[in-house]
N, C-alpha and C. Protein backbone atom coordinates (compact mmCIF):
# COMPACT_ATOMS: atom_id res chain seq x y z
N UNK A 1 112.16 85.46 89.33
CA UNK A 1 113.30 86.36 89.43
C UNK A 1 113.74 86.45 90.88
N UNK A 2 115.19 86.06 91.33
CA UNK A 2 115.47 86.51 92.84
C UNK A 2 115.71 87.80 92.87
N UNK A 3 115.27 88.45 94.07
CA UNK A 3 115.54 89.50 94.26
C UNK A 3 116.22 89.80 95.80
N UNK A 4 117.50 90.33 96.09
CA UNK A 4 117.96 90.16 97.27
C UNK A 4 117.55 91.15 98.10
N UNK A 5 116.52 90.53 99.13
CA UNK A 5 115.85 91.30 100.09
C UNK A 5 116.77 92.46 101.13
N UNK A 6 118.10 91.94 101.25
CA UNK A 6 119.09 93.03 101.92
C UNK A 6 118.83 94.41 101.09
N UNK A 7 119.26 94.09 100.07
CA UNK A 7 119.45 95.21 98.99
C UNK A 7 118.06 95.93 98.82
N UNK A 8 116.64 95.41 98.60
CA UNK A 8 115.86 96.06 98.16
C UNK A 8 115.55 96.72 100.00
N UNK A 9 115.55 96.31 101.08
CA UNK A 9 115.36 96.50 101.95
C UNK A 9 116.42 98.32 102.16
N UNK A 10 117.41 98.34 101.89
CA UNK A 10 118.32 98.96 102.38
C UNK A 10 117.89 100.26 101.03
N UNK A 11 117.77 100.26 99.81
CA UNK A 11 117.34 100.52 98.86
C UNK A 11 115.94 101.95 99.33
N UNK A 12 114.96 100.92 100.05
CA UNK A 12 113.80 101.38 100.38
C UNK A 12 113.97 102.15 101.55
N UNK A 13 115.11 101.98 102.63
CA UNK A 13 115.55 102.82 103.83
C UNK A 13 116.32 104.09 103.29
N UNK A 14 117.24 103.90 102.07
CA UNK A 14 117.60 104.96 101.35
C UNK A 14 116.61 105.71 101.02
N UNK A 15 115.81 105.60 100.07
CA UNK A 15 114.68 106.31 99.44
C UNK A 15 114.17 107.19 100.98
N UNK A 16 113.24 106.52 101.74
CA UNK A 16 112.92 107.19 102.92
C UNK A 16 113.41 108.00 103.37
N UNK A 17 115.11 107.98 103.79
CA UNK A 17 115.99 109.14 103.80
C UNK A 17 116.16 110.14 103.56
N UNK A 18 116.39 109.60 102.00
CA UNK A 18 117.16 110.99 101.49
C UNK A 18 116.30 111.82 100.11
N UNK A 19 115.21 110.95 99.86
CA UNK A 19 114.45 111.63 98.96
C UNK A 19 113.49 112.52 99.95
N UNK A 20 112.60 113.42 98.87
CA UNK A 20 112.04 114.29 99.31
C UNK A 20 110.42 113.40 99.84
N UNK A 21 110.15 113.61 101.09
CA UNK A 21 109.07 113.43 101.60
C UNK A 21 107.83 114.22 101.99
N UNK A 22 106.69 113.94 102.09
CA UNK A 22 105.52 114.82 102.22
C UNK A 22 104.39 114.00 102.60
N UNK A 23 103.83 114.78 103.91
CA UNK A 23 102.40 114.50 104.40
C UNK A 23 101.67 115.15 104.04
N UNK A 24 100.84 114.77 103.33
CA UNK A 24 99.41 115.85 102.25
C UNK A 24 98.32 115.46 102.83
N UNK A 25 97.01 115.83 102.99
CA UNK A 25 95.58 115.28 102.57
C UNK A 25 95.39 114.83 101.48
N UNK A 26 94.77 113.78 101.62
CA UNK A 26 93.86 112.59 100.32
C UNK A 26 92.66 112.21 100.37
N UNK A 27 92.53 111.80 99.33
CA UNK A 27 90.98 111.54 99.19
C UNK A 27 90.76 110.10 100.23
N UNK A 28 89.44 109.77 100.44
CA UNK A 28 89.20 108.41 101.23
C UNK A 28 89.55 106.75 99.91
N UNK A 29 89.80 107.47 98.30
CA UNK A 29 89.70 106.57 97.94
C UNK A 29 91.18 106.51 97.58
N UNK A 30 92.10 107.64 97.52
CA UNK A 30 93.69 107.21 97.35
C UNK A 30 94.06 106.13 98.23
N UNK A 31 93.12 106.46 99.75
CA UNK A 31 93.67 105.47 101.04
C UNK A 31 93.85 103.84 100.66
N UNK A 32 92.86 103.49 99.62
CA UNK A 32 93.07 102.33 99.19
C UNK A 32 94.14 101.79 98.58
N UNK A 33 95.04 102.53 98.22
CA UNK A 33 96.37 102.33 97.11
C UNK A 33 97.10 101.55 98.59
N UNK A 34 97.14 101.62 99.98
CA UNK A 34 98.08 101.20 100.94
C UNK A 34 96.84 100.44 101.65
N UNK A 35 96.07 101.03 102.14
CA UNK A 35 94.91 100.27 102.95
C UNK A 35 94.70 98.51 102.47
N UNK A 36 94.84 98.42 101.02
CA UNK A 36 94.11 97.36 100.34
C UNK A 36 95.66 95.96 100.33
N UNK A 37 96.72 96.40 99.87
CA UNK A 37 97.66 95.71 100.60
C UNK A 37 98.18 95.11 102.14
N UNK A 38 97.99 96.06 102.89
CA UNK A 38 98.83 95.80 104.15
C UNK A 38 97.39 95.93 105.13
N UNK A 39 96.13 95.71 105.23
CA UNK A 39 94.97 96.02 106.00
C UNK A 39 93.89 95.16 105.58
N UNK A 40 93.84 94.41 103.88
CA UNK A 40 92.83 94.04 103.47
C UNK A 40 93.01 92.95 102.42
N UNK A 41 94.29 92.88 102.46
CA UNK A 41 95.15 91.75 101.66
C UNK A 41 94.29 90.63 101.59
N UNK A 42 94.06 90.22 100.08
CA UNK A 42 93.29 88.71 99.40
C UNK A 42 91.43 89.20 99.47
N UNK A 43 91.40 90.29 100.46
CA UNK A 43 89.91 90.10 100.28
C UNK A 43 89.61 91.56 98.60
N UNK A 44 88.26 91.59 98.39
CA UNK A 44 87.91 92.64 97.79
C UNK A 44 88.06 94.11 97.94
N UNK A 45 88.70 94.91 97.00
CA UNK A 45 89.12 95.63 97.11
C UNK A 45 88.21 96.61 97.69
N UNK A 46 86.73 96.44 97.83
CA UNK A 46 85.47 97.44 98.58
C UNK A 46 85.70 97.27 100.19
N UNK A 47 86.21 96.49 100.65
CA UNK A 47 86.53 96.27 101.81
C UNK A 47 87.46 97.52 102.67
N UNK A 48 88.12 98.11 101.70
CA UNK A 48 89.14 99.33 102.03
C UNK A 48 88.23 100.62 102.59
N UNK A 49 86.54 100.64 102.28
CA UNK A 49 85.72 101.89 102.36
C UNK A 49 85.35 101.39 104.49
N UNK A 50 85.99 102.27 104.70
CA UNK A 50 85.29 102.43 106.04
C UNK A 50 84.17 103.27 106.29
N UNK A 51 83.63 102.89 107.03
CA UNK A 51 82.42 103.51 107.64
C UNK A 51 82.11 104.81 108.30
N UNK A 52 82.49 106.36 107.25
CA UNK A 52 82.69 107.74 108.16
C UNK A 52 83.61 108.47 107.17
N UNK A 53 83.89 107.28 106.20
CA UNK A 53 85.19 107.86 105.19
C UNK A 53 84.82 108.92 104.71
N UNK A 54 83.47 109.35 104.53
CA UNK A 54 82.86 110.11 103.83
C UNK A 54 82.49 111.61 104.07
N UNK A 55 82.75 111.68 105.60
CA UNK A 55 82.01 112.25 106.20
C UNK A 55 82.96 113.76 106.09
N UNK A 56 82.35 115.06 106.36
CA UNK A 56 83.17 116.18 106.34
C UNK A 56 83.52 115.95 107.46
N UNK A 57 83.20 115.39 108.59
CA UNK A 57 84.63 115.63 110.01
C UNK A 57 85.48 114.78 109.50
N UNK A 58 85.56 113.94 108.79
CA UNK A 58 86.66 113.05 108.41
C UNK A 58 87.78 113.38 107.87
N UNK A 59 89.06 113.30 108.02
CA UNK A 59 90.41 113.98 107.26
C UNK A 59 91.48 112.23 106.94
N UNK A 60 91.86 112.38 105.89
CA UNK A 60 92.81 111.41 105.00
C UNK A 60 94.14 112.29 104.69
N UNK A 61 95.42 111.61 105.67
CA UNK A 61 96.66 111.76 105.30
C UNK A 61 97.08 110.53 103.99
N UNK A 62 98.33 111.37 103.54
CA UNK A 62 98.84 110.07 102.95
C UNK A 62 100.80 110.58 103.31
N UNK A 63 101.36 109.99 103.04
CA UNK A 63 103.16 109.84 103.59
C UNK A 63 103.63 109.65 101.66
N UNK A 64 104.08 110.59 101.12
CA UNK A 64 104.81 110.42 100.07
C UNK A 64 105.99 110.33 99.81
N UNK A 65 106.69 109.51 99.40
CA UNK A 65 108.04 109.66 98.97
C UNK A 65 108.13 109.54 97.44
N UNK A 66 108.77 111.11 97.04
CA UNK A 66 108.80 111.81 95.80
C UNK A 66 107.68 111.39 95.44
N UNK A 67 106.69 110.86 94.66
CA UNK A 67 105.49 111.00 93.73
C UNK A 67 105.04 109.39 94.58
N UNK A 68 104.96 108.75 95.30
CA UNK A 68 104.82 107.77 95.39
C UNK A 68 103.96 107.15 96.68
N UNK A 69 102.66 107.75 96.77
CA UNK A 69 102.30 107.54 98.25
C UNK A 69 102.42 106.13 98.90
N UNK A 70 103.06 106.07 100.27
CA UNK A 70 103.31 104.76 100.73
C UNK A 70 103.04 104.42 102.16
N UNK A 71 102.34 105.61 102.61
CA UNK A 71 101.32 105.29 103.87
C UNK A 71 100.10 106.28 103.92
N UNK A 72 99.38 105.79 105.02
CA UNK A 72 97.99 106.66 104.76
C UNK A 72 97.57 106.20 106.44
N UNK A 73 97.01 107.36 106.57
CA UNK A 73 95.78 107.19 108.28
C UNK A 73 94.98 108.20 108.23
N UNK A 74 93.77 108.07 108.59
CA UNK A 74 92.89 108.63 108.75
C UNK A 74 91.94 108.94 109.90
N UNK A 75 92.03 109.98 110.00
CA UNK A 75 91.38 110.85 111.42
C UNK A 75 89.42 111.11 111.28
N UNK A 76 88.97 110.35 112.41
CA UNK A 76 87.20 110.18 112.55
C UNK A 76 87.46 111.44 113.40
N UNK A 77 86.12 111.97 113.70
CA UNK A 77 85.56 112.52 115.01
C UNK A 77 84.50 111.26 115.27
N UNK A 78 84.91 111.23 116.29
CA UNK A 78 84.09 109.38 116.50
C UNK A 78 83.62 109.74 117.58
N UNK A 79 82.48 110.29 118.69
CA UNK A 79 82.24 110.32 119.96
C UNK A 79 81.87 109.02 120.73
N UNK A 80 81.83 108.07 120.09
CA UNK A 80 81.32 106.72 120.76
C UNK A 80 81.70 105.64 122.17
N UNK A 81 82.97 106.14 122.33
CA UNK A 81 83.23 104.93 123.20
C UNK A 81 83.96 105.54 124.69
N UNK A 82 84.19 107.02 124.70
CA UNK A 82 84.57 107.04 126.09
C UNK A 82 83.80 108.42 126.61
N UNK A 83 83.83 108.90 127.82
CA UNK A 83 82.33 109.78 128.33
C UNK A 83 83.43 111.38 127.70
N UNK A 84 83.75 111.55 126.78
CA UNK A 84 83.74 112.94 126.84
C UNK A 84 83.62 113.30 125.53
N UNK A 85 83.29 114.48 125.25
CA UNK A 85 82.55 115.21 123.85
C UNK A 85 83.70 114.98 122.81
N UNK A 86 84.69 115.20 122.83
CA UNK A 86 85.44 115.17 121.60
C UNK A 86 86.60 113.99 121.66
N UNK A 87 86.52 113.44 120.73
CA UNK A 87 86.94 112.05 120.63
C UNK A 87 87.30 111.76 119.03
N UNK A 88 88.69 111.39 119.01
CA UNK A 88 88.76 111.43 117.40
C UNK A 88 89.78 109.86 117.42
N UNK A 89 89.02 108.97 116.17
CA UNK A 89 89.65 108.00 116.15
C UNK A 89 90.83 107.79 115.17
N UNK A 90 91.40 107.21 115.68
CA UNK A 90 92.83 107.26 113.96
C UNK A 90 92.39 105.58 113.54
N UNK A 91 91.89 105.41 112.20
CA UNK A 91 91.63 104.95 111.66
C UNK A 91 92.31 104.22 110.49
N UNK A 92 92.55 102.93 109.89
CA UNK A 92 93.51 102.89 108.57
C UNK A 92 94.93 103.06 108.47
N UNK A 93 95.71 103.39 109.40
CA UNK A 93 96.72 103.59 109.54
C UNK A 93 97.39 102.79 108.64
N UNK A 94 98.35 102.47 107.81
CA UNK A 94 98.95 101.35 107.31
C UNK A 94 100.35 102.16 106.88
N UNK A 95 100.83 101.27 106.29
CA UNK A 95 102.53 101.83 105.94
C UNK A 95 102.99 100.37 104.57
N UNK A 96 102.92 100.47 103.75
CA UNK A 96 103.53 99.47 102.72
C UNK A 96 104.58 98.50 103.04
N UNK A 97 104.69 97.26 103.18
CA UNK A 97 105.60 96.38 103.73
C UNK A 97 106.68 96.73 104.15
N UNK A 98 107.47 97.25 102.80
CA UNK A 98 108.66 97.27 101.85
C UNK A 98 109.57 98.53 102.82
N UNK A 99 108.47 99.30 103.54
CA UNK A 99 109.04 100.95 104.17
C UNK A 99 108.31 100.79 105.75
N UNK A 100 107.83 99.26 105.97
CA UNK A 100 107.98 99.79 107.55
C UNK A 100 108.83 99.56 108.48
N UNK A 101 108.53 100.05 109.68
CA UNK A 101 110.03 100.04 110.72
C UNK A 101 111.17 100.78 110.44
N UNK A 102 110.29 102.14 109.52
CA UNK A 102 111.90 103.10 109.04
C UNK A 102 111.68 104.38 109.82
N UNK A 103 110.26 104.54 110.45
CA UNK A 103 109.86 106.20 111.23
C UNK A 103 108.28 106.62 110.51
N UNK A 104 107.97 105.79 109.40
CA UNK A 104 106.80 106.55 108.31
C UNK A 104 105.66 106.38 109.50
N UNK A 105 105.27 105.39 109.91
CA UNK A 105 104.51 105.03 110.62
C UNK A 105 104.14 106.24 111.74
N UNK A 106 104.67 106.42 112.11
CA UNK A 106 105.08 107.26 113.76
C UNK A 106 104.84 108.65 113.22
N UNK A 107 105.37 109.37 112.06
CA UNK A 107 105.38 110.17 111.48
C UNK A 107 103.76 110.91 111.28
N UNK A 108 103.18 109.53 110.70
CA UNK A 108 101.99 109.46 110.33
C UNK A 108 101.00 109.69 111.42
N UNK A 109 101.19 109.31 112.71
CA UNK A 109 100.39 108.95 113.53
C UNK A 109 100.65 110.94 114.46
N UNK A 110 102.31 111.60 114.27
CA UNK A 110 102.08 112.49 114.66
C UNK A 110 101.67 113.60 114.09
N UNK A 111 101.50 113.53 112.90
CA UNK A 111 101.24 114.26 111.75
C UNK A 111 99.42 114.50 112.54
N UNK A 112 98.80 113.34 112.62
CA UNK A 112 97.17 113.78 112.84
C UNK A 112 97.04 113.68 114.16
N UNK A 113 97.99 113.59 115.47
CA UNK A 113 97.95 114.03 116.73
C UNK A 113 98.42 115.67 116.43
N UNK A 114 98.84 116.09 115.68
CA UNK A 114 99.40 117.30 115.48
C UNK A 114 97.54 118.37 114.85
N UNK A 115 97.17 117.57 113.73
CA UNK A 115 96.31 118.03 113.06
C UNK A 115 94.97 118.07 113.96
N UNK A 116 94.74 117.32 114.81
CA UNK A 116 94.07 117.03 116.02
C UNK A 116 93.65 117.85 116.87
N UNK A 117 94.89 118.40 117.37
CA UNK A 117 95.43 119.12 118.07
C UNK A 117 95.01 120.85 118.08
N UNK A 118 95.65 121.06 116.54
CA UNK A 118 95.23 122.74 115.45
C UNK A 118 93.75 122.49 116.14
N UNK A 119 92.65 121.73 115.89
CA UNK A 119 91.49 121.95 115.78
C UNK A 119 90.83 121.61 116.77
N UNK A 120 91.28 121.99 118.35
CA UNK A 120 90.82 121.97 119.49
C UNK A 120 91.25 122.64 120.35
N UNK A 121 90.64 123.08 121.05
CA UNK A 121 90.83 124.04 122.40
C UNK A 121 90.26 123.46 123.61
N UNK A 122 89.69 122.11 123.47
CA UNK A 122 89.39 121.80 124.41
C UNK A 122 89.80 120.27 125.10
N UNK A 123 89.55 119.67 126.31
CA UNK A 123 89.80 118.36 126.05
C UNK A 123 89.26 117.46 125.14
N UNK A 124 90.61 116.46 124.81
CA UNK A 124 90.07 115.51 123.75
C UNK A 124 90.77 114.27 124.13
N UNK A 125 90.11 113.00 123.42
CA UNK A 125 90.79 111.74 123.24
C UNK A 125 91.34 111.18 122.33
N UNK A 126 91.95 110.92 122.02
CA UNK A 126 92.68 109.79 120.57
C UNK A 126 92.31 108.45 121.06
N UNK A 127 91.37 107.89 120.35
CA UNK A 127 91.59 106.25 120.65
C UNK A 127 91.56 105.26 119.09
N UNK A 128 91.84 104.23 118.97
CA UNK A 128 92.16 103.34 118.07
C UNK A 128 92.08 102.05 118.15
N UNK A 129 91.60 101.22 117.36
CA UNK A 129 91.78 99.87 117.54
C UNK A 129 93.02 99.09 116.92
N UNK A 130 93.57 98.80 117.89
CA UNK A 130 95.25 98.23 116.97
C UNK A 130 95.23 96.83 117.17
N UNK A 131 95.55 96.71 115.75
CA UNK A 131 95.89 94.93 115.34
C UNK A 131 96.77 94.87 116.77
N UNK A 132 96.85 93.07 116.96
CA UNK A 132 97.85 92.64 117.77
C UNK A 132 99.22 92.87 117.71
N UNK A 133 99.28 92.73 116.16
CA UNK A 133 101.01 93.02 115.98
C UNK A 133 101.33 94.56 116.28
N UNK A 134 100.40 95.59 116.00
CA UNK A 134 101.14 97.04 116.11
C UNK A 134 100.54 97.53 117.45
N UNK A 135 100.28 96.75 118.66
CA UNK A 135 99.99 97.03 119.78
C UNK A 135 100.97 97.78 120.62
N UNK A 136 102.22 97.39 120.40
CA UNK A 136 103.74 97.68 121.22
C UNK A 136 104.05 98.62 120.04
N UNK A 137 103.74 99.34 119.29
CA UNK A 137 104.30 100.47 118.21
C UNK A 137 103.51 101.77 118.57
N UNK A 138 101.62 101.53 118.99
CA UNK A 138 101.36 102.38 119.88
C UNK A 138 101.61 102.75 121.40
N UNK A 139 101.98 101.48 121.92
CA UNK A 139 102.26 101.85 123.07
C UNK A 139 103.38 103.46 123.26
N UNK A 140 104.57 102.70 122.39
CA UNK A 140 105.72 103.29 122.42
C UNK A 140 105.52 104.77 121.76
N UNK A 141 104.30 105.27 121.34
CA UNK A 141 104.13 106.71 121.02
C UNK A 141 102.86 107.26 122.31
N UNK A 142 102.74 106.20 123.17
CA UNK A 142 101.93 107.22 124.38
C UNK A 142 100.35 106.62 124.58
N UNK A 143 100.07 105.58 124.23
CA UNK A 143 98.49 105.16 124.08
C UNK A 143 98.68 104.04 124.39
N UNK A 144 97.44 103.77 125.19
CA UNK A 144 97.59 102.89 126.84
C UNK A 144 96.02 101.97 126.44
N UNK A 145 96.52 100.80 126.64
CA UNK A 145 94.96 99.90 126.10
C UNK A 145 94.26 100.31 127.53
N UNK A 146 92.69 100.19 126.83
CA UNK A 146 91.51 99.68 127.51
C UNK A 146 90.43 98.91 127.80
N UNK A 147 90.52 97.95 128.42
CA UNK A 147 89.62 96.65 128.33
C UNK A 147 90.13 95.66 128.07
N UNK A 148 89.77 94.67 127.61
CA UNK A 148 90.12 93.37 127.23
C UNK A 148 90.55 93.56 125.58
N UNK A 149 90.94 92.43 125.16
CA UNK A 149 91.04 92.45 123.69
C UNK A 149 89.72 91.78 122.87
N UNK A 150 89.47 91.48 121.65
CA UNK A 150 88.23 91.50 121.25
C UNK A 150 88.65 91.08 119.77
N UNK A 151 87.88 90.34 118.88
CA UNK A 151 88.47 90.12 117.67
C UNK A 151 87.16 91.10 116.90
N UNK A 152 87.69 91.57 115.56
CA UNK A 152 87.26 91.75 114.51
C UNK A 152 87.24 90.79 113.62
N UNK A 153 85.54 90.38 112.99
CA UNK A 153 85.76 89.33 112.11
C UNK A 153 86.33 89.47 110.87
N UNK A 154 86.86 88.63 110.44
CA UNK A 154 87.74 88.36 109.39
C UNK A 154 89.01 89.36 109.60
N UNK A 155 89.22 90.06 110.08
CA UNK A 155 90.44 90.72 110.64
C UNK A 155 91.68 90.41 111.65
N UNK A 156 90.76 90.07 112.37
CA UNK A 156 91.48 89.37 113.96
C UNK A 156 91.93 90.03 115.09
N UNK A 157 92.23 89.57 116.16
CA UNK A 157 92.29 90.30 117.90
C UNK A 157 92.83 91.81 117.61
N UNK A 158 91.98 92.74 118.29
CA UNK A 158 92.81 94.01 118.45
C UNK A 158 92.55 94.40 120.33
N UNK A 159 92.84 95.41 120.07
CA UNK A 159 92.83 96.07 121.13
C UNK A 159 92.99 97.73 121.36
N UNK A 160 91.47 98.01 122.24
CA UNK A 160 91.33 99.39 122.14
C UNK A 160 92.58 100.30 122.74
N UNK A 161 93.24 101.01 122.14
CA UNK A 161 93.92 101.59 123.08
C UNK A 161 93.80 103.82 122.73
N UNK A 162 94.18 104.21 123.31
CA UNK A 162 93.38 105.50 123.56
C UNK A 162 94.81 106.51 124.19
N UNK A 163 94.48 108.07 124.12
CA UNK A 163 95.61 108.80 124.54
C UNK A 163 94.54 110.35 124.62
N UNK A 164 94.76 110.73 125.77
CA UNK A 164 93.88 111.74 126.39
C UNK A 164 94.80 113.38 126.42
N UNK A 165 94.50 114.07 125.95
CA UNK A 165 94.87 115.44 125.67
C UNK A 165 94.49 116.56 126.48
């Protein structure tokens, strides 16, 4: 069946618009409905369970349009990688092909700098590991790499990048 990518493209920028939207909490396993397409594509669908998903510091957004969740990120308390006590990683981030490069993304990412935020009084860090391609998408919301770049196997090159509060 052809389907004309203008149209479904412009279609899917409509929807984003003008329907009703919502950032909720989700479970770690809704995250898979977006995670498993656009993060984990061809491999097994167990591949979507990260490591912390579980955990009560752990929090799962998802980005709905009308009944239809179509992005998801998820917020660690991760203390591991830079010298100060509170440190929260954004994790999973993804956005469905079809709806990125419309704002969901960005949305998403301020939604749990926001949620982050509620639940501190003190200094904190945001850091993340971003694929190569969405390296220049964090930049452009305020998060500055550190170190070299580094591959994840079967994933490929990212790069740490981080934003201090």
């Amino acid at each position: 069946m052809f389907v004309n990518t203008y149209y479904l493209e412009r279609y899917n920028f409509l929807c984003a618009k003008f329907f009703k939207t919502l950032i909720k909490k989700i479970t770690h396993l809704q995250t898979y409905i977006v995670r498993h397409p656009i993060l984990r594509a061809g491999k097994p669908i167990n591949t979507c369970a990260f490591h912390g998903d579980e955990l009560n510091t752990t929090v799962h957004f998802g980005y709905y349009i009308q009944e239809n969740l179509v992005g998801v990120i998820s917020v660690f308390k991760n203390s591991s990688i830079f010298p100060l006590e509170n440190q929260y990683q954004i994790r999973g981030m993804a956005v469905l092909t079809a709806l990125q490069n419309q704002g969901i993304g960005q949305k998403l990412v301020n939604f749990a700098e926001q949620h982050i935020a509620q639940h501190n009084s003190k200094p904190y860090i945001i850091w993340l590991n971003a694929r190569q391609n969405a390296v220049s998408f964090y930049k452009k919301l305020g998060y500055y790499i550190h170190g070299d770049e580094f591959e994840i196997e079967s994933i490929g090159i990212h790069s740490l990048m981080y934003k201090q509060k």
